[in-house]
PDB file of N, CA and C in Angstrom:
ATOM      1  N   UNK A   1     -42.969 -67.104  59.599  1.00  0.00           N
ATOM      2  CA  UNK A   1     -42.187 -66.298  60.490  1.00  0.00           C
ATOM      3  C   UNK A   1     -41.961 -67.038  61.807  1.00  0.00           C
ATOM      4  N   UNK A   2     -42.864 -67.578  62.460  1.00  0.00           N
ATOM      5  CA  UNK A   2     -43.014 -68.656  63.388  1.00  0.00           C
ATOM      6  C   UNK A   2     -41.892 -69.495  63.039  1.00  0.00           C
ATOM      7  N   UNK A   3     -41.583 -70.183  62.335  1.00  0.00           N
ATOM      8  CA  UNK A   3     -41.118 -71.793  62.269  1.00  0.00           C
ATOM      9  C   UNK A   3     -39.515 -70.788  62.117  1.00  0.00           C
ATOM     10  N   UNK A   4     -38.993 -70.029  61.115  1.00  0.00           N
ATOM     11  CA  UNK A   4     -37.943 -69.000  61.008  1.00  0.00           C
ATOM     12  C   UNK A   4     -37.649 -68.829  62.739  1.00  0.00           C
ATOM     13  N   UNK A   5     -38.465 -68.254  63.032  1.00  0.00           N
ATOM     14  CA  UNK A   5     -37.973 -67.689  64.774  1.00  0.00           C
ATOM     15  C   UNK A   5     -37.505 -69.334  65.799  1.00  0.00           C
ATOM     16  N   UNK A   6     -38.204 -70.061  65.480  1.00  0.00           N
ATOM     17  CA  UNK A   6     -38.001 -71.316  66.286  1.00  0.00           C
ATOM     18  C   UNK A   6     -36.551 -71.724  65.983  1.00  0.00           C
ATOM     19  N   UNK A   7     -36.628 -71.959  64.650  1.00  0.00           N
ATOM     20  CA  UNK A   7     -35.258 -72.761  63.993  1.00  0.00           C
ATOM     21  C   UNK A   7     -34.031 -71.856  64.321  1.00  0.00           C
ATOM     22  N   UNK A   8     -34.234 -70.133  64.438  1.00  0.00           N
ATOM     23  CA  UNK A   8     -33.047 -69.244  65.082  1.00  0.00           C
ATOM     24  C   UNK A   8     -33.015 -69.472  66.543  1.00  0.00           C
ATOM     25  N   UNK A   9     -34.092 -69.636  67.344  1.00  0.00           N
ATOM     26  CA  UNK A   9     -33.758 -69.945  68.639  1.00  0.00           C
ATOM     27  C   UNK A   9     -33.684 -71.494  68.657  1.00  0.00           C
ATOM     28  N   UNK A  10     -33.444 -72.553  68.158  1.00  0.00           N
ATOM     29  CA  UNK A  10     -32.626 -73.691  68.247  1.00  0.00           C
ATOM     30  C   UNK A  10     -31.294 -73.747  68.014  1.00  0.00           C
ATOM     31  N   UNK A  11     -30.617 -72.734  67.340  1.00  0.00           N
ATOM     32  CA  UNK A  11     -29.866 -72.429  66.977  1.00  0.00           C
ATOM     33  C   UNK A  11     -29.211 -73.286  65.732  1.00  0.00           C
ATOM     34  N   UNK A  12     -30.155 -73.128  64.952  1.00  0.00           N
ATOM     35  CA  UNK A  12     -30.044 -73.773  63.568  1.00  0.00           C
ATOM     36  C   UNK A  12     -29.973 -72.733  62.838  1.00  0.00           C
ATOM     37  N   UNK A  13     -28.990 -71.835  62.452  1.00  0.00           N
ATOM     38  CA  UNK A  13     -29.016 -70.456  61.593  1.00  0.00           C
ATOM     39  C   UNK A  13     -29.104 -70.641  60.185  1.00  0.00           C
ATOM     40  N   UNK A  14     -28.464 -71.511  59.790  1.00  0.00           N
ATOM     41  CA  UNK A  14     -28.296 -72.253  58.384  1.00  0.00           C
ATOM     42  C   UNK A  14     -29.645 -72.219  57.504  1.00  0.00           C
ATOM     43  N   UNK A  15     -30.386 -73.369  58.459  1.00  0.00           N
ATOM     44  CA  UNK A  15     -31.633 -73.638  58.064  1.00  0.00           C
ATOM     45  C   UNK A  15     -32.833 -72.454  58.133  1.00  0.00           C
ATOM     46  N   UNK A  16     -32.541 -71.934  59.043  1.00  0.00           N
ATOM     47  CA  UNK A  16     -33.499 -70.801  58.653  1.00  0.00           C
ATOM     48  C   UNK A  16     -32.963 -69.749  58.271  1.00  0.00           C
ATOM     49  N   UNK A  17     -32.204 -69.411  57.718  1.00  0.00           N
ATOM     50  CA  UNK A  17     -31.421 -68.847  56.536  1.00  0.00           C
ATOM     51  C   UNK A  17     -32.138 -69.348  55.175  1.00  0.00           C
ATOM     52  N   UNK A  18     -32.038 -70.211  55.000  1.00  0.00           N
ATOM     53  CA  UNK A  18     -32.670 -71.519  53.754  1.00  0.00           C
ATOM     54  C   UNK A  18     -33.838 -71.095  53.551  1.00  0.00           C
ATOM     55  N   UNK A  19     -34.295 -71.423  55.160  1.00  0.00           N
ATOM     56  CA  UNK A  19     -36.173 -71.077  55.007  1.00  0.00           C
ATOM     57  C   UNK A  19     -36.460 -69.859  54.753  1.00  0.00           C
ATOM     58  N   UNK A  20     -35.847 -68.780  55.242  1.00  0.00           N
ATOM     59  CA  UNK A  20     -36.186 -67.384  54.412  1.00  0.00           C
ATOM     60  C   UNK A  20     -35.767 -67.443  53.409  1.00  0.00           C
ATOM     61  N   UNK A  21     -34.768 -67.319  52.712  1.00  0.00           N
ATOM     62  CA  UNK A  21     -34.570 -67.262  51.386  1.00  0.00           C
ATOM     63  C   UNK A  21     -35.892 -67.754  50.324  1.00  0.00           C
ATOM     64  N   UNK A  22     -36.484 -69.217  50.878  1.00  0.00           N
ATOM     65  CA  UNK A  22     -37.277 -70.107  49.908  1.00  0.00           C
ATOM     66  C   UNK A  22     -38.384 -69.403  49.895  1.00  0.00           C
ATOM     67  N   UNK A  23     -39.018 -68.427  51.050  1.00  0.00           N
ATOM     68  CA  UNK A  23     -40.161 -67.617  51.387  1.00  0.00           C
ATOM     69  C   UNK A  23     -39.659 -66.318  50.510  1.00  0.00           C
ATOM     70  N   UNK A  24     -39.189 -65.677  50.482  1.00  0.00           N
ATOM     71  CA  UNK A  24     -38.454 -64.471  49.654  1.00  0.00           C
ATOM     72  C   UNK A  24     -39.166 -64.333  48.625  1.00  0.00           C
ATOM     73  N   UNK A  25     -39.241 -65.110  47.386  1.00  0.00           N
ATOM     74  CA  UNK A  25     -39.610 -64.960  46.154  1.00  0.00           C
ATOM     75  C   UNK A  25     -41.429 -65.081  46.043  1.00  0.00           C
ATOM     76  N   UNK A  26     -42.119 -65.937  46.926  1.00  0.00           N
ATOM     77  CA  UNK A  26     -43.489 -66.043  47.017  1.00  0.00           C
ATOM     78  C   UNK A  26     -43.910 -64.841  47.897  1.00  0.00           C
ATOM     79  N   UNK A  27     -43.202 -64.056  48.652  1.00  0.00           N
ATOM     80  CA  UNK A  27     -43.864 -62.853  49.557  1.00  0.00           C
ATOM     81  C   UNK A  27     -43.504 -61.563  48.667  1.00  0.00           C
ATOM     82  N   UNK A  28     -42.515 -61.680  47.530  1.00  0.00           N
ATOM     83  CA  UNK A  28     -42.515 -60.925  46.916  1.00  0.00           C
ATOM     84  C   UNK A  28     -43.392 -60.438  45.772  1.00  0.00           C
ATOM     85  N   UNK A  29     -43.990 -61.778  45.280  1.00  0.00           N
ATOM     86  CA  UNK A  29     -44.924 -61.918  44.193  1.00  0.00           C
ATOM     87  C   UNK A  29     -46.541 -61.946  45.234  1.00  0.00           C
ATOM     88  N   UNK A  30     -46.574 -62.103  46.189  1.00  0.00           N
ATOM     89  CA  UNK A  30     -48.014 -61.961  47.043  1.00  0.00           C
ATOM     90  C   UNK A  30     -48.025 -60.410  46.975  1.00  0.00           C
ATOM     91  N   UNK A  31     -46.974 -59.754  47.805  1.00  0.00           N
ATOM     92  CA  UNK A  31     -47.091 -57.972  47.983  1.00  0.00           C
ATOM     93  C   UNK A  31     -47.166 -57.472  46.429  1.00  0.00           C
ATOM     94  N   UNK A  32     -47.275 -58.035  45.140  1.00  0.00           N
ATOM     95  CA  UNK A  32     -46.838 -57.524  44.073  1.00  0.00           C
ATOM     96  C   UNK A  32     -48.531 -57.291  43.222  1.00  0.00           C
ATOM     97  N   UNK A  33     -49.045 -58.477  44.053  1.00  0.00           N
ATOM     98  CA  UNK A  33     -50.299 -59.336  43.253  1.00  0.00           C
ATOM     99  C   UNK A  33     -51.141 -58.006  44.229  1.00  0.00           C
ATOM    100  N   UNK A  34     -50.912 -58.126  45.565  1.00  0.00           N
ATOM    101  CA  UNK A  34     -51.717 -57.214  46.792  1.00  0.00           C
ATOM    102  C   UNK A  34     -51.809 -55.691  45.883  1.00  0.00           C
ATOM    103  N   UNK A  35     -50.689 -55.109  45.469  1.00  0.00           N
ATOM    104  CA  UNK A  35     -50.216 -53.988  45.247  1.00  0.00           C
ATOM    105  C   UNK A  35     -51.159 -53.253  43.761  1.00  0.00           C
ATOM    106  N   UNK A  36     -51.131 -54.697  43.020  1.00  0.00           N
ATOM    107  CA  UNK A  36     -51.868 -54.340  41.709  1.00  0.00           C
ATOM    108  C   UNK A  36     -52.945 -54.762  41.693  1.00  0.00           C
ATOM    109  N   UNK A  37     -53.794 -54.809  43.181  1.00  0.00           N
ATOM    110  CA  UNK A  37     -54.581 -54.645  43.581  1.00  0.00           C
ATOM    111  C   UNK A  37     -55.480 -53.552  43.968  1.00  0.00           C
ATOM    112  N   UNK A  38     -54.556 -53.084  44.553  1.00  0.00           N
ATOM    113  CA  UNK A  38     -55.163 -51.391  45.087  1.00  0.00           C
ATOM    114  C   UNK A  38     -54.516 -50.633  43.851  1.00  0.00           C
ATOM    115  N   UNK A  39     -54.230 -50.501  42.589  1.00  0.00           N
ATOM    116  CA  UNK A  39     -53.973 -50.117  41.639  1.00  0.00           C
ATOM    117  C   UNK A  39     -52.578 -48.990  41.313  1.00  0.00           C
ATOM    118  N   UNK A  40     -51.575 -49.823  42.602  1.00  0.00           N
ATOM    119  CA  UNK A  40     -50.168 -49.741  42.244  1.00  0.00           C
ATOM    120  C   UNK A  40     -49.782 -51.088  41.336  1.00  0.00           C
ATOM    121  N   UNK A  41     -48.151 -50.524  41.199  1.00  0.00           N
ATOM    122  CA  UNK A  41     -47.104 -51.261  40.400  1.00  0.00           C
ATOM    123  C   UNK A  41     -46.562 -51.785  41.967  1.00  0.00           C
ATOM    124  N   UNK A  42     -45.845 -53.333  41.296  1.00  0.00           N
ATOM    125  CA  UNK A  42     -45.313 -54.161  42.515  1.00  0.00           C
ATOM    126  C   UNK A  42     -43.859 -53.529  42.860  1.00  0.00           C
ATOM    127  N   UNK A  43     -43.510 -52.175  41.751  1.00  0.00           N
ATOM    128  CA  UNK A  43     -42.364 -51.356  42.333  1.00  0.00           C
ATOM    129  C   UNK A  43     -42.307 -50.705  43.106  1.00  0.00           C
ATOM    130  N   UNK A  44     -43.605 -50.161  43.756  1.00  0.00           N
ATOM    131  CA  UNK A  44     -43.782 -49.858  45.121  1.00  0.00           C
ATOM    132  C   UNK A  44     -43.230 -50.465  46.490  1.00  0.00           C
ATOM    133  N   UNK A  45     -43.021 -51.710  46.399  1.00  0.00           N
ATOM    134  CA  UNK A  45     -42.381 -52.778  47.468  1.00  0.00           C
ATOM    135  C   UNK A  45     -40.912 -51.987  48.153  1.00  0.00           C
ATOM    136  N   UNK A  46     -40.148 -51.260  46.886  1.00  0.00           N
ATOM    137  CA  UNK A  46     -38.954 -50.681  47.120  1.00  0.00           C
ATOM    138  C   UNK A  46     -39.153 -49.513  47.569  1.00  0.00           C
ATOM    139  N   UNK A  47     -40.243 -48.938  48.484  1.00  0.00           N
ATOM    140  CA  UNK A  47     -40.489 -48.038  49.385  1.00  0.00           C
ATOM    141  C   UNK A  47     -39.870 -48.273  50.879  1.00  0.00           C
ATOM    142  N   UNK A  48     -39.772 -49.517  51.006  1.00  0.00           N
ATOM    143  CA  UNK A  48     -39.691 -50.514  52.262  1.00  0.00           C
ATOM    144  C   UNK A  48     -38.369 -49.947  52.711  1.00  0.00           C
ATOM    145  N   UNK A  49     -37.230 -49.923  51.580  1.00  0.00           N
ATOM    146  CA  UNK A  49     -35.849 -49.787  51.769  1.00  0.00           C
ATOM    147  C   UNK A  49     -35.793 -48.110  52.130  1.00  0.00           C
ATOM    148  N   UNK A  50     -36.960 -47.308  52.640  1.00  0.00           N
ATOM    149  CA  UNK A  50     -36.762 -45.877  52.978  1.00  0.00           C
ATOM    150  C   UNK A  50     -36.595 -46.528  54.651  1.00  0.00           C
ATOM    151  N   UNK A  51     -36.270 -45.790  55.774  1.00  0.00           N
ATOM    152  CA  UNK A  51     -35.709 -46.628  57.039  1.00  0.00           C
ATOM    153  C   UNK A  51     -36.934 -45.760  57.706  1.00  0.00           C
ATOM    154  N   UNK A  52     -37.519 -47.731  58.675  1.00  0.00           N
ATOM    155  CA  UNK A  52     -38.900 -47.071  59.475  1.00  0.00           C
ATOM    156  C   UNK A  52     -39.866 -46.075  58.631  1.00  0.00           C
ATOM    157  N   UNK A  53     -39.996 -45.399  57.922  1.00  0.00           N
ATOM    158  CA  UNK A  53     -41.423 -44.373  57.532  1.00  0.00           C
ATOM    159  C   UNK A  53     -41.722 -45.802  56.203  1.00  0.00           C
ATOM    160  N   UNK A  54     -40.953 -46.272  55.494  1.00  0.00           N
ATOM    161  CA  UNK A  54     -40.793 -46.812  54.204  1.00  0.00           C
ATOM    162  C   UNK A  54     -41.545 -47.888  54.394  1.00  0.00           C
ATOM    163  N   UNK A  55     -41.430 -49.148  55.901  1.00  0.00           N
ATOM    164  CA  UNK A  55     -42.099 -49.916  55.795  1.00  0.00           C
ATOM    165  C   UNK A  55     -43.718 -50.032  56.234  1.00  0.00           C
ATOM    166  N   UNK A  56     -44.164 -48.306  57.088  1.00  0.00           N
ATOM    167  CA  UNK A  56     -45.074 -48.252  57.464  1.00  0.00           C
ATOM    168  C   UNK A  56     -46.190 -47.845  55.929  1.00  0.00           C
ATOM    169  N   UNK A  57     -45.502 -46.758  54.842  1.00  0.00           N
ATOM    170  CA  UNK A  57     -46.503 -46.938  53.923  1.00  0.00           C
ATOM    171  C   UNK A  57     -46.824 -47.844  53.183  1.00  0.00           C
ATOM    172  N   UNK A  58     -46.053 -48.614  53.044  1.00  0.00           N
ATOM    173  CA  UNK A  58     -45.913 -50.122  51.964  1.00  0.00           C
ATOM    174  C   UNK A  58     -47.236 -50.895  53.305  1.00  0.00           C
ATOM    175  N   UNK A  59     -47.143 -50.993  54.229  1.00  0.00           N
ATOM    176  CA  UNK A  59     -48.358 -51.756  55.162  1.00  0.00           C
ATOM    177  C   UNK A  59     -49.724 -50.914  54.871  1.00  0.00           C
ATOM    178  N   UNK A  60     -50.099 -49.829  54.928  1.00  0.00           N
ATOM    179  CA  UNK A  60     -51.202 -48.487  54.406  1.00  0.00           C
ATOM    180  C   UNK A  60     -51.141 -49.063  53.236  1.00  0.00           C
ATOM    181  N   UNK A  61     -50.344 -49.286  52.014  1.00  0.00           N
ATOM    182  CA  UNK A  61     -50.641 -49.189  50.963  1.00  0.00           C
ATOM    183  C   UNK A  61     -51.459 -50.996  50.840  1.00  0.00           C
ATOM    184  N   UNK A  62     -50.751 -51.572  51.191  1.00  0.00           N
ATOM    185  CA  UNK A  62     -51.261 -53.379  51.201  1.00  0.00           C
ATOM    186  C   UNK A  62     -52.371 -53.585  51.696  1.00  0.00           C
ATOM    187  N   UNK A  63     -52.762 -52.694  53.030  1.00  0.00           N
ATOM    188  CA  UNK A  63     -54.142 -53.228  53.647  1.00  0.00           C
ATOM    189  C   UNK A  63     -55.285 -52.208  52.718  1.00  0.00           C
ATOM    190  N   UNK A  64     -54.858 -51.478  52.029  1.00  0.00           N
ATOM    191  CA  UNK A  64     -56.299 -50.644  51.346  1.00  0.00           C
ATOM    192  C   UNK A  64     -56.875 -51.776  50.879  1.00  0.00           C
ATOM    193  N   UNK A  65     -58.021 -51.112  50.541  1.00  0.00           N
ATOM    194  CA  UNK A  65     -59.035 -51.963  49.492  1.00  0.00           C
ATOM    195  C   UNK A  65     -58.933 -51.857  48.335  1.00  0.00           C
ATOM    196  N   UNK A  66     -59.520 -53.168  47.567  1.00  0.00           N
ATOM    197  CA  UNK A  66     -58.890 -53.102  46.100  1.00  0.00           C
ATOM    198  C   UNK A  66     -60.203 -52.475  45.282  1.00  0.00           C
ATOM    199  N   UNK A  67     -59.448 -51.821  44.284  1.00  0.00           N
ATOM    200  CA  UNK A  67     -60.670 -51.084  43.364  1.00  0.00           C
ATOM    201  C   UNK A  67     -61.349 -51.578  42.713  1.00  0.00           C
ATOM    202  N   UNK A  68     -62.640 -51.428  42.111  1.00  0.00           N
ATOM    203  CA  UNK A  68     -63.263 -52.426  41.762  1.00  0.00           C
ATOM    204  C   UNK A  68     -62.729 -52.788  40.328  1.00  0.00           C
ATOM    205  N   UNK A  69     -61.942 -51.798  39.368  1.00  0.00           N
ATOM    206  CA  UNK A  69     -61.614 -52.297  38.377  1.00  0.00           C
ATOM    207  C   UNK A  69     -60.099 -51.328  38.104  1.00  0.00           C
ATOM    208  N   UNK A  70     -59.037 -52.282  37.455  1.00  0.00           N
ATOM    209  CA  UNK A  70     -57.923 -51.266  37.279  1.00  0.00           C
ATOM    210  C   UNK A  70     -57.262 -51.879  36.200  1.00  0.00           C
ATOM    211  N   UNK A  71     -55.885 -51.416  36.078  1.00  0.00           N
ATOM    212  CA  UNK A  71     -55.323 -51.412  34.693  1.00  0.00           C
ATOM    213  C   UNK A  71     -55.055 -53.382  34.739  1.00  0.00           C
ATOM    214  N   UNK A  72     -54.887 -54.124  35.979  1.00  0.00           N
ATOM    215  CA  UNK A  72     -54.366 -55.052  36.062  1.00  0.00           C
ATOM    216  C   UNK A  72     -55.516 -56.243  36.207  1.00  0.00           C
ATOM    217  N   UNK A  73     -56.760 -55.861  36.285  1.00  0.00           N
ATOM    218  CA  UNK A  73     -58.210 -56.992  36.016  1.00  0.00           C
ATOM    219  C   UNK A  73     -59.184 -55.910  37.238  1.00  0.00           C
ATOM    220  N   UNK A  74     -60.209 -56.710  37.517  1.00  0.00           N
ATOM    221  CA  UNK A  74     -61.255 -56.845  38.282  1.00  0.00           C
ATOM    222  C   UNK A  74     -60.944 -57.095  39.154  1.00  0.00           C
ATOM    223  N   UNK A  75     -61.633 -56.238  40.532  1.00  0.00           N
ATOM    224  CA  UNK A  75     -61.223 -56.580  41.981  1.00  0.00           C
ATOM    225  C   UNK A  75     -61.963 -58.359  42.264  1.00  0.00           C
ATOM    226  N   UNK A  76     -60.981 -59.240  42.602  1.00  0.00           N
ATOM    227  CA  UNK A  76     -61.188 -59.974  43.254  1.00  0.00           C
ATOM    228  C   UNK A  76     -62.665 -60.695  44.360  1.00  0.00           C
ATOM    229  N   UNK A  77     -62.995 -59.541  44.818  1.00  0.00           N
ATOM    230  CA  UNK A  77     -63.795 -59.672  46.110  1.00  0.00           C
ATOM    231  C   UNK A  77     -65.259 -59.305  45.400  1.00  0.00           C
ATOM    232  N   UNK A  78     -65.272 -58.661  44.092  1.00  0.00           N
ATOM    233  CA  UNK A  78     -66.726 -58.528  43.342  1.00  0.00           C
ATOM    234  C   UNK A  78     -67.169 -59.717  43.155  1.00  0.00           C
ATOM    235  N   UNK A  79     -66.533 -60.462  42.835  1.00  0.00           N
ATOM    236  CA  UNK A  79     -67.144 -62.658  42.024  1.00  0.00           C
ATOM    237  C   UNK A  79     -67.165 -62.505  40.689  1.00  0.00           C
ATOM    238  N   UNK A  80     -66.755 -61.044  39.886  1.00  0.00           N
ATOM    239  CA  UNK A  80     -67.182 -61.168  38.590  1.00  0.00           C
ATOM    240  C   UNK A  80     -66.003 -61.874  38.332  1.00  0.00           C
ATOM    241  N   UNK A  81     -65.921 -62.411  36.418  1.00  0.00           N
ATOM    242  CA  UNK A  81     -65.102 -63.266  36.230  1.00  0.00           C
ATOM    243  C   UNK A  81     -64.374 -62.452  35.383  1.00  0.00           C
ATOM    244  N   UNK A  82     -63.294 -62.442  35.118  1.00  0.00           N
ATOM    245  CA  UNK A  82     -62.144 -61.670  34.199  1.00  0.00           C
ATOM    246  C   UNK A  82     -62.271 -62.043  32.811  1.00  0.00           C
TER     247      UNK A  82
END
């Protein structure tokens, strides 16, 4: 988000145009991985597109804690192995 904000205030729009786009697909699959974590579906993400309330539960829903076991493996943060 940093390097995005720099390259718009250099006024290089192009390029950080580019650079979001290339970030797009890996922040989509991170919130997806986060999501089927706390033992949603990564179709939850399309909450975001509700205006202001949409992106505050999708943040509530990402920072919970992950369960210790769900339909999608073993929480992470136990050490057990899958």
């Amino acid at each position: 988000m940093i390097i995005n904000f720099v390259l718009a205030v250099l006024g290089l729009n192009i390029i950080s145009m580019i650079f979001g786009l290339a970030l797009l697909v890996p922040s989509i699959s991170i919130a997806a991985r986060r999501l089927h974590d706390t033992g949603r579906t990564g179709w939850w993400q399309l909450i975001a597109l509700i205006p202001l309330i949409g992106i505050i539960i999708l943040i509530v829903f990402l920072v919970q804690d992950s369960h210790d076991t769900n339909e999608y493996g073993v929480n992470p943060k136990s050490g057990e192995l899958a």
